[in-house]
N, C-alpha and C. Protein backbone atom coordinates (compact mmCIF):
# COMPACT_ATOMS: atom_id res chain seq x y z
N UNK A 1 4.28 -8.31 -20.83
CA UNK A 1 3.88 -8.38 -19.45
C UNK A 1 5.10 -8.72 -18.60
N UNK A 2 5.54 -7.88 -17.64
CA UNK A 2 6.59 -7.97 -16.88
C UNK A 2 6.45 -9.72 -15.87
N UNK A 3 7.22 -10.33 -15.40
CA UNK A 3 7.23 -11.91 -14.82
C UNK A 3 8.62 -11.68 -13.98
N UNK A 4 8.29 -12.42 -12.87
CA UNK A 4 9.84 -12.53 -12.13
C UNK A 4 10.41 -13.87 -12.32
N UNK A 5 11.46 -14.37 -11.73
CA UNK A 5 11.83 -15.34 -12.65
C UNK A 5 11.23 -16.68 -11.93
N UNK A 6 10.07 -16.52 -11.59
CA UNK A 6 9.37 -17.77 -10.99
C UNK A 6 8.22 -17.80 -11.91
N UNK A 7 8.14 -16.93 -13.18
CA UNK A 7 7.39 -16.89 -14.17
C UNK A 7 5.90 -16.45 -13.34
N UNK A 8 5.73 -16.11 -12.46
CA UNK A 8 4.11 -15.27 -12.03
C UNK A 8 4.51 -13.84 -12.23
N UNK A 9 2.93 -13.67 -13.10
CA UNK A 9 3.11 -12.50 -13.71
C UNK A 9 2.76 -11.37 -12.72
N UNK A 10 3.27 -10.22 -12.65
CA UNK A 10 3.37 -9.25 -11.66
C UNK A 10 2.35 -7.93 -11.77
N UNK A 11 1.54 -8.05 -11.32
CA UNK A 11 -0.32 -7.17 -11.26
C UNK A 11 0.60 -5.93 -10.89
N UNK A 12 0.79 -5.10 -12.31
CA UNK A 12 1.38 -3.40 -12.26
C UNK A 12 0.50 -2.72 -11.54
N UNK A 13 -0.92 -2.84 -11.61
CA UNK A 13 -2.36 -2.45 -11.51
C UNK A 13 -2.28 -2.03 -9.81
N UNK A 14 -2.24 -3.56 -9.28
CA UNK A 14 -2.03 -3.79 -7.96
C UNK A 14 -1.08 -3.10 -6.94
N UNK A 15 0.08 -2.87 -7.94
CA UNK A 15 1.46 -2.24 -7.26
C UNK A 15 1.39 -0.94 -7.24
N UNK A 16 0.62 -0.29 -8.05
CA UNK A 16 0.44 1.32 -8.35
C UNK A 16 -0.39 1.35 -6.71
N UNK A 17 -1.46 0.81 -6.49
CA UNK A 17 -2.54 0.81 -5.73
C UNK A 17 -1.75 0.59 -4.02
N UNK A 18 -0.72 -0.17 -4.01
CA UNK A 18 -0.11 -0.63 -3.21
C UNK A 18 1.22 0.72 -2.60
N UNK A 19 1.53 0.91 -3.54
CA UNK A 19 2.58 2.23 -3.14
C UNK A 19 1.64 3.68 -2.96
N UNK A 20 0.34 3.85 -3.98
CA UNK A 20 -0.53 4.81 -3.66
C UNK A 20 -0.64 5.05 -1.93
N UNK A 21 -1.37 3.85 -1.38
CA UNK A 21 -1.76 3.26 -0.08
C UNK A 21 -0.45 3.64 0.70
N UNK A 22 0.76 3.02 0.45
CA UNK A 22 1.64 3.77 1.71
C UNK A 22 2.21 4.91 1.42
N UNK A 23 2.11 5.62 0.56
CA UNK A 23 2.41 7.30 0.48
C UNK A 23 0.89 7.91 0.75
N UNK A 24 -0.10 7.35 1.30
CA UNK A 24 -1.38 8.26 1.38
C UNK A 24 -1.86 9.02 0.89
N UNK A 25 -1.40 8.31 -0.58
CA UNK A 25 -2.39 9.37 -1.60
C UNK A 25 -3.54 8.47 -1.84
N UNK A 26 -4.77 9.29 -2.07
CA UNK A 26 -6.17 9.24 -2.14
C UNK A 26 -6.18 9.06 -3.65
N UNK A 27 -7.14 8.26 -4.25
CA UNK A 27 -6.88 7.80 -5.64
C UNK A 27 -7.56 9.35 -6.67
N UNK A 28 -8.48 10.05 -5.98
CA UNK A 28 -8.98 11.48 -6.01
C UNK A 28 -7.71 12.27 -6.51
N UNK A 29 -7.15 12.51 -5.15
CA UNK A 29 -5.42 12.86 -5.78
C UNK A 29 -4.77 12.61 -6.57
N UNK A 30 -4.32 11.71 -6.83
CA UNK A 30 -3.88 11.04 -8.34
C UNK A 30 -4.44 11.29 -9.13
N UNK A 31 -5.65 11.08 -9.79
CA UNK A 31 -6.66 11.89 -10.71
C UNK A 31 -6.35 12.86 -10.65
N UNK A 32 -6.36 14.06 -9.83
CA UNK A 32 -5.93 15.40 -10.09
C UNK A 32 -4.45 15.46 -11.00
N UNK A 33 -4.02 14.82 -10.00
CA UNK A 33 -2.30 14.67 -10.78
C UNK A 33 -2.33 14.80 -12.21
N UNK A 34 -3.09 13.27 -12.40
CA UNK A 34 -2.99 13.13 -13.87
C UNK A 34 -3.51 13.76 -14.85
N UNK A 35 -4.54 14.62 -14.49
CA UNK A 35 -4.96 15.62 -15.33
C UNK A 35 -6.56 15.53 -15.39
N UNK A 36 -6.92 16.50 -16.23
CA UNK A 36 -8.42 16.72 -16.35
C UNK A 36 -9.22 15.54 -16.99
N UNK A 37 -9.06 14.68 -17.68
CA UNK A 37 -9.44 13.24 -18.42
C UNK A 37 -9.58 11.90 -17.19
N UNK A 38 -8.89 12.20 -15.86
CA UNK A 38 -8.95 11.58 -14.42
C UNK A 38 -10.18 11.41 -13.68
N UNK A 39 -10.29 10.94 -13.19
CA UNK A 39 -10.99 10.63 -11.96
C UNK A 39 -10.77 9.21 -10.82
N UNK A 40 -11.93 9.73 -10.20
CA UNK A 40 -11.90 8.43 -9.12
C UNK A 40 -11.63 7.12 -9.66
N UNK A 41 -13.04 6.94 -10.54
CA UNK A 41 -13.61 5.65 -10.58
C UNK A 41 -12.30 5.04 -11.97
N UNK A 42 -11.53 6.15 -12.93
CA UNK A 42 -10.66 5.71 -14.05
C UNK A 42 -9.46 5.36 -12.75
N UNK A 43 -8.91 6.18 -12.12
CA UNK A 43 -7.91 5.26 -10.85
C UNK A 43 -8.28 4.15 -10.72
N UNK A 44 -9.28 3.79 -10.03
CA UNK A 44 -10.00 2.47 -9.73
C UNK A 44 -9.71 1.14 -10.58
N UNK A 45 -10.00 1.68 -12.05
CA UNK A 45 -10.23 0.46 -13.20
C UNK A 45 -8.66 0.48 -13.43
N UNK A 46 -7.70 1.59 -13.30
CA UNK A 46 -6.13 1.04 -13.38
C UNK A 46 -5.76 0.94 -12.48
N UNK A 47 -6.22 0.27 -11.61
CA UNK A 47 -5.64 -0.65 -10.09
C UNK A 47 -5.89 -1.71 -10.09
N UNK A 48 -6.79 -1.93 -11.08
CA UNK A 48 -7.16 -3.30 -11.39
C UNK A 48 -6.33 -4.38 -12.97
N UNK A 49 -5.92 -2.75 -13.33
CA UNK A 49 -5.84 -3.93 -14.78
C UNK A 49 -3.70 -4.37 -14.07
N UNK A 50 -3.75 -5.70 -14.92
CA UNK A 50 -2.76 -6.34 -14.50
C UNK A 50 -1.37 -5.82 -15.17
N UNK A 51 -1.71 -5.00 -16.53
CA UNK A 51 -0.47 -4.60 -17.35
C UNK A 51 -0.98 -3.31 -17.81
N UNK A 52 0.23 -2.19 -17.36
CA UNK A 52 -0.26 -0.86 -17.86
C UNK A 52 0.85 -0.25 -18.63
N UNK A 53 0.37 0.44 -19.64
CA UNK A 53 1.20 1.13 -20.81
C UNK A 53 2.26 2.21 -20.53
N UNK A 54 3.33 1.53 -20.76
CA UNK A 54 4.28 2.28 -20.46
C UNK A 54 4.50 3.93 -19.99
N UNK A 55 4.08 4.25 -21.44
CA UNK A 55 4.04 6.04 -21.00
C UNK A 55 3.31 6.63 -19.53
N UNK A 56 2.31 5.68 -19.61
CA UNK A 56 1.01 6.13 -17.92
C UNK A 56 1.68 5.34 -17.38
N UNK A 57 2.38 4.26 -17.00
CA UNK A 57 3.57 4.23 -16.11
C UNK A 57 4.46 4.88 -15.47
N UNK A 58 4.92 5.11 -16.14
CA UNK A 58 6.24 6.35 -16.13
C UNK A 58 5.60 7.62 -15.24
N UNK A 59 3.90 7.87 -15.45
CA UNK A 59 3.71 9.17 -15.33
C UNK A 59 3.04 9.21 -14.03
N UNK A 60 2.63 7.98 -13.58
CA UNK A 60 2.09 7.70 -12.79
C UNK A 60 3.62 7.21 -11.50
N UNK A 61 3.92 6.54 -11.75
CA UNK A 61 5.56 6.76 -10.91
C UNK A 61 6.24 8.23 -10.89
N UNK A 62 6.06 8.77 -11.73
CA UNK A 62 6.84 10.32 -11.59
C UNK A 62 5.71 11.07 -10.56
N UNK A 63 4.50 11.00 -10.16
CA UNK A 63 3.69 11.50 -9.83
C UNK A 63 3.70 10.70 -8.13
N UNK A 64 4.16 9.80 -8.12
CA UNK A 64 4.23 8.66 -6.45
C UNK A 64 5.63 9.24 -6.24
N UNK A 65 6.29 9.71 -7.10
CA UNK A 65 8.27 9.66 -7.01
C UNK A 65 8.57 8.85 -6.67
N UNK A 66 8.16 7.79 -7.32
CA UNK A 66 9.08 6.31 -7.36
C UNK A 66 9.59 5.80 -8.49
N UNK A 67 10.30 4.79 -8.50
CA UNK A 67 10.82 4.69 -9.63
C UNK A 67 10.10 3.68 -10.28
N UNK A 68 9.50 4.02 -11.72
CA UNK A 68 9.08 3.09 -12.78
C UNK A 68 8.93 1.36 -12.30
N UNK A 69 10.27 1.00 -12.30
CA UNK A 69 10.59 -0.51 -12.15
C UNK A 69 9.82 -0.83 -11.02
N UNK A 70 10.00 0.08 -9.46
CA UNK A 70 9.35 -0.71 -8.61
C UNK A 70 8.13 -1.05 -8.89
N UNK A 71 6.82 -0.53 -9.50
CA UNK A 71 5.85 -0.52 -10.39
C UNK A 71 5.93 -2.28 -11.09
N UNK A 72 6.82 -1.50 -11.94
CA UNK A 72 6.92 -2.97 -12.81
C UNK A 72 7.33 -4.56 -11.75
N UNK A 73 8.31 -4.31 -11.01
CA UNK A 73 8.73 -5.25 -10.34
C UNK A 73 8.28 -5.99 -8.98
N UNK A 74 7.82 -5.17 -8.16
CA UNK A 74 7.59 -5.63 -6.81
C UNK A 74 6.64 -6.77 -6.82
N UNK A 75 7.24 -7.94 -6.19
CA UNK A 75 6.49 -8.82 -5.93
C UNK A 75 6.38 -9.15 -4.51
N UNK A 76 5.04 -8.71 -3.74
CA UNK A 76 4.95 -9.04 -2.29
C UNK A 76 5.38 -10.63 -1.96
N UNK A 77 4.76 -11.12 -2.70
CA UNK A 77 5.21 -12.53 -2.35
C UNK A 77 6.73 -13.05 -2.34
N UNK A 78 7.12 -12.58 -3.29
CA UNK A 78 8.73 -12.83 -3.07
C UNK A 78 9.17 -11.86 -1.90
N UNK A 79 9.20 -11.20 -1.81
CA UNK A 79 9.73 -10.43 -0.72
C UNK A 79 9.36 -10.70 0.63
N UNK A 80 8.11 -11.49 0.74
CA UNK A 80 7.81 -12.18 2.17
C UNK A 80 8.45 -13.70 2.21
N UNK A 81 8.60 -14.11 0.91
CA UNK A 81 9.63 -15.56 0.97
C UNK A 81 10.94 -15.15 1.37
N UNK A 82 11.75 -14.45 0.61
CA UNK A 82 13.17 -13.98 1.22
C UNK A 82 13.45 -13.88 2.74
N UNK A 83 12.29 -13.14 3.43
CA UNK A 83 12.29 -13.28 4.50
C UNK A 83 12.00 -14.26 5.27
N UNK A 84 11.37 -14.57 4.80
CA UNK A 84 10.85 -15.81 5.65
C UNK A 84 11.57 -17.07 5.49
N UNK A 85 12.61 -17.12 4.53
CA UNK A 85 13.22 -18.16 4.43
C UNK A 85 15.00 -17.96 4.96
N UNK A 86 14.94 -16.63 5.32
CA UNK A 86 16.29 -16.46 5.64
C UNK A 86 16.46 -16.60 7.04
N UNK A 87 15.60 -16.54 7.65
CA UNK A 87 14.95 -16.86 9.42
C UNK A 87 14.56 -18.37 9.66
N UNK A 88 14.97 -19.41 10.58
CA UNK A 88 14.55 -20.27 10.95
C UNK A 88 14.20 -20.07 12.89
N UNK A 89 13.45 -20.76 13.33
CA UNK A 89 13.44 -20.74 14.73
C UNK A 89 14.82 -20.57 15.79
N UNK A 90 15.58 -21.41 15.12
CA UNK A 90 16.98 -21.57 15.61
C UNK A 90 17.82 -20.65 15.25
N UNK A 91 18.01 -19.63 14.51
CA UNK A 91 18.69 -18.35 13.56
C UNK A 91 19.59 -17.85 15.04
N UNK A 92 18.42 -17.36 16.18
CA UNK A 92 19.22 -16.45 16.82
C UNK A 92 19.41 -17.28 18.34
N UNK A 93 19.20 -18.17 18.58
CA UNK A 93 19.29 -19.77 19.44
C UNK A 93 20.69 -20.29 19.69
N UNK A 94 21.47 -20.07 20.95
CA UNK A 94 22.06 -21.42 20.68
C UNK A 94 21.61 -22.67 20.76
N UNK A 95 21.37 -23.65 20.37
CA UNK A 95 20.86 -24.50 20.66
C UNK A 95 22.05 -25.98 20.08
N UNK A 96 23.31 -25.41 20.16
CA UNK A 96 24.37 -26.30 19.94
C UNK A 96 24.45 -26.74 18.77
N UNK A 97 23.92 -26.90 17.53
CA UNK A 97 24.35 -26.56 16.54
C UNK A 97 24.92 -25.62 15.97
N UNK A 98 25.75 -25.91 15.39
CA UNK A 98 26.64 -24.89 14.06
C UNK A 98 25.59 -23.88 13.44
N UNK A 99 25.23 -22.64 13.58
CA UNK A 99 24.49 -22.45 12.50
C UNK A 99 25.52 -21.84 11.20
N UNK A 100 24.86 -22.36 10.26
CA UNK A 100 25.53 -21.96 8.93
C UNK A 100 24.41 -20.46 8.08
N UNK A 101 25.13 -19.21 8.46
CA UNK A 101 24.70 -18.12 7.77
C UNK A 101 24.88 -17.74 6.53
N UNK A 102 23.91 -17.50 5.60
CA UNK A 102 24.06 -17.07 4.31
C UNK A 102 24.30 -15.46 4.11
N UNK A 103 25.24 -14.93 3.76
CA UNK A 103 25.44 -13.90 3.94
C UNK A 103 24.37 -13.02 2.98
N UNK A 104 24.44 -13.34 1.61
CA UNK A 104 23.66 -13.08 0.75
C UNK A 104 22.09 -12.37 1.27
N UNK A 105 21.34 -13.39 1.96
CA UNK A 105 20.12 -13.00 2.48
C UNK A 105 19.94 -12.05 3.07
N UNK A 106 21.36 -11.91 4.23
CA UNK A 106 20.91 -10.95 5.25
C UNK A 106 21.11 -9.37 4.65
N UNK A 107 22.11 -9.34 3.63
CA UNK A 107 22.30 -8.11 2.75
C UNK A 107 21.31 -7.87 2.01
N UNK A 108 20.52 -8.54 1.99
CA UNK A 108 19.19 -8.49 1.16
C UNK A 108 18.39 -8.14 2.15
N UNK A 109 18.39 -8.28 3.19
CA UNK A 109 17.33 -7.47 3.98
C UNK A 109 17.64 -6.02 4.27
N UNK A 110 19.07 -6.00 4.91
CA UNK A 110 19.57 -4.67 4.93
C UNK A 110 19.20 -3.81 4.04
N UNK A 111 19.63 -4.17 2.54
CA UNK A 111 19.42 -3.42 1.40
C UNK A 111 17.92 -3.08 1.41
N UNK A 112 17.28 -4.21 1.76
CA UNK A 112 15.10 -4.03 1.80
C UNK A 112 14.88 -2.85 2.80
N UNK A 113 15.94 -3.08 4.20
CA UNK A 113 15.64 -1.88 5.22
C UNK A 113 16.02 -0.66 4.79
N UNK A 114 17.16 -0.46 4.17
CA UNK A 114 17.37 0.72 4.10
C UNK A 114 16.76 1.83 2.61
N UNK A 115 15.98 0.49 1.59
CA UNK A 115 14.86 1.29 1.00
C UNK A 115 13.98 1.30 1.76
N UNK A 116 13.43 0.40 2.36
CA UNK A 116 12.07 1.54 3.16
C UNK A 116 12.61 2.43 4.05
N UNK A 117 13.49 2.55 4.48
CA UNK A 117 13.12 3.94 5.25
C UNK A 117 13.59 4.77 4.15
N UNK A 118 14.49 4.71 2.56
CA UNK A 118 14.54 5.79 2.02
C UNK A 118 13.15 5.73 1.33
N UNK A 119 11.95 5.09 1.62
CA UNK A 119 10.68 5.04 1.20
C UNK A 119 9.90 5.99 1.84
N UNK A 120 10.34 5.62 3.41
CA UNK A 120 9.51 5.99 4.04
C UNK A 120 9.93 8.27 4.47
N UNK A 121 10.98 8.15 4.02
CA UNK A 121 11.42 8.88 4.08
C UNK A 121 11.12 10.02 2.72
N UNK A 122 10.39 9.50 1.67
CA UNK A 122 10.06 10.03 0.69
C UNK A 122 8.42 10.18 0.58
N UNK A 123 7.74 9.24 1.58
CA UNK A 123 6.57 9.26 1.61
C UNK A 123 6.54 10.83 2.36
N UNK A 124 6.96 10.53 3.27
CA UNK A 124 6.97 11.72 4.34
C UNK A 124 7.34 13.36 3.55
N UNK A 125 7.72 13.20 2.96
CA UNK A 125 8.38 14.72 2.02
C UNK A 125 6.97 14.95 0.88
N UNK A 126 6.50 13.59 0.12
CA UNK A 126 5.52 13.87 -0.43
C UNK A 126 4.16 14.29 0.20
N UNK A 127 3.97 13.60 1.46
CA UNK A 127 2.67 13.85 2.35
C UNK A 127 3.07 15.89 2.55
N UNK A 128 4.15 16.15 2.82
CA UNK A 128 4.49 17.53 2.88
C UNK A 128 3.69 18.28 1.63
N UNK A 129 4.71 17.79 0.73
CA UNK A 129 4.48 18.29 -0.47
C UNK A 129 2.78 18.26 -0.94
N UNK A 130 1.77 17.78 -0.90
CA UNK A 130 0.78 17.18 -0.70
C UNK A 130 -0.37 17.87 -0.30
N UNK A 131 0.07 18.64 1.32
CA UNK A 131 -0.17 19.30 1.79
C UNK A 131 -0.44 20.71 1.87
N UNK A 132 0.92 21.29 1.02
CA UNK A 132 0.60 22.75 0.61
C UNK A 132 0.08 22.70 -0.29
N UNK A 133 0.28 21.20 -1.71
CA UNK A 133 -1.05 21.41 -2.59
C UNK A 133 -2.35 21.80 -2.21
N UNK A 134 -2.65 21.11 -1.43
CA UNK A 134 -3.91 20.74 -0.79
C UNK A 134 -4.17 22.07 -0.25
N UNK A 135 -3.38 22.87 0.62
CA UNK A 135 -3.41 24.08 1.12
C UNK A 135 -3.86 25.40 -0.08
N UNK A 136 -2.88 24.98 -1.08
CA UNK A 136 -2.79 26.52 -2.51
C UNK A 136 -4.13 26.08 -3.03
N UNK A 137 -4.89 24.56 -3.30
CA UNK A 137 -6.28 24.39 -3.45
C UNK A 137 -7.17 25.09 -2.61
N UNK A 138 -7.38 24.44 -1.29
CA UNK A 138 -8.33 25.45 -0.33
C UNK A 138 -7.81 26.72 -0.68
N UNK A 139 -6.85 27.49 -0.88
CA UNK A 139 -6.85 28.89 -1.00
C UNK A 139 -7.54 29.25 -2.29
N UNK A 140 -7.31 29.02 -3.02
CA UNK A 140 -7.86 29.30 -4.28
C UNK A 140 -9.14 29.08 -5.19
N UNK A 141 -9.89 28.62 -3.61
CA UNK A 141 -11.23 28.36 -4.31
C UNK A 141 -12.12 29.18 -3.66
């Protein structure tokens, strides 16, 4: 079971469901993806389970075009602490103190900004892509 190093274990289940949701794929869709053995309600029960088997990992990230790890790794909660701890009220204030900047953090956000927009920027190509599926379906029925 994948853990970040605050030892809470990281719901794969949850994260599939979570990147599904901002690339706007329909869990219907995905089922198709994955093949004829798919459906709704089997999406459903692996959004729920907390640790998923490697190979349907992999296949299920090749199918979002994301990469495996984010799957394995993303922890919302850490990623709203980073932020939230790299910001104080006073950050952008003079308020006559010295402020002392951690450089570290703020490259860590940069680096966070400039995957989402290469996120968001991949969502957008897949919603394309998506689309003429969706299109060569209605044609072909």
């Amino acid at each position: 079971m994948t853990q970040n190093s605050s030892n809470r274990k990281i719901h794969q289940g949850r994260n599939i469901k979570r990147f599904r949701e901002m690339l706007g794929i329909k869990q219907d869709a995905l089922a198709f993806e994955l093949g004829e053995d798919w459906n709704q309600q089997k999406i459903s029960l692996l959004e729920q389970k907390e640790a998923i088997e490697s190979s349907l990992l992999q296949q299920v990230a090749q199918i979002l075009k994301i990469p495996a790890e984010a799957i394995e790794n993303f922890d919302e909660e850490q990623a709203v602490n980073i932020i939230a701890n790299t910001f104080n009220e006073g950050s952008f204030l003079n308020t006559g103190n010295t402020p002392v900047f951690n450089v570290n953090p703020i490259d860590k956000i940069i680096e966070l900004h400039n995957e989402k927009i290469a996120l968001y920027e991949r969502m957008l190509q897949e919603k394309d892509e998506m689309m003429l599926r969706l299109e060569q379906l209605i044609q072909n029925r």
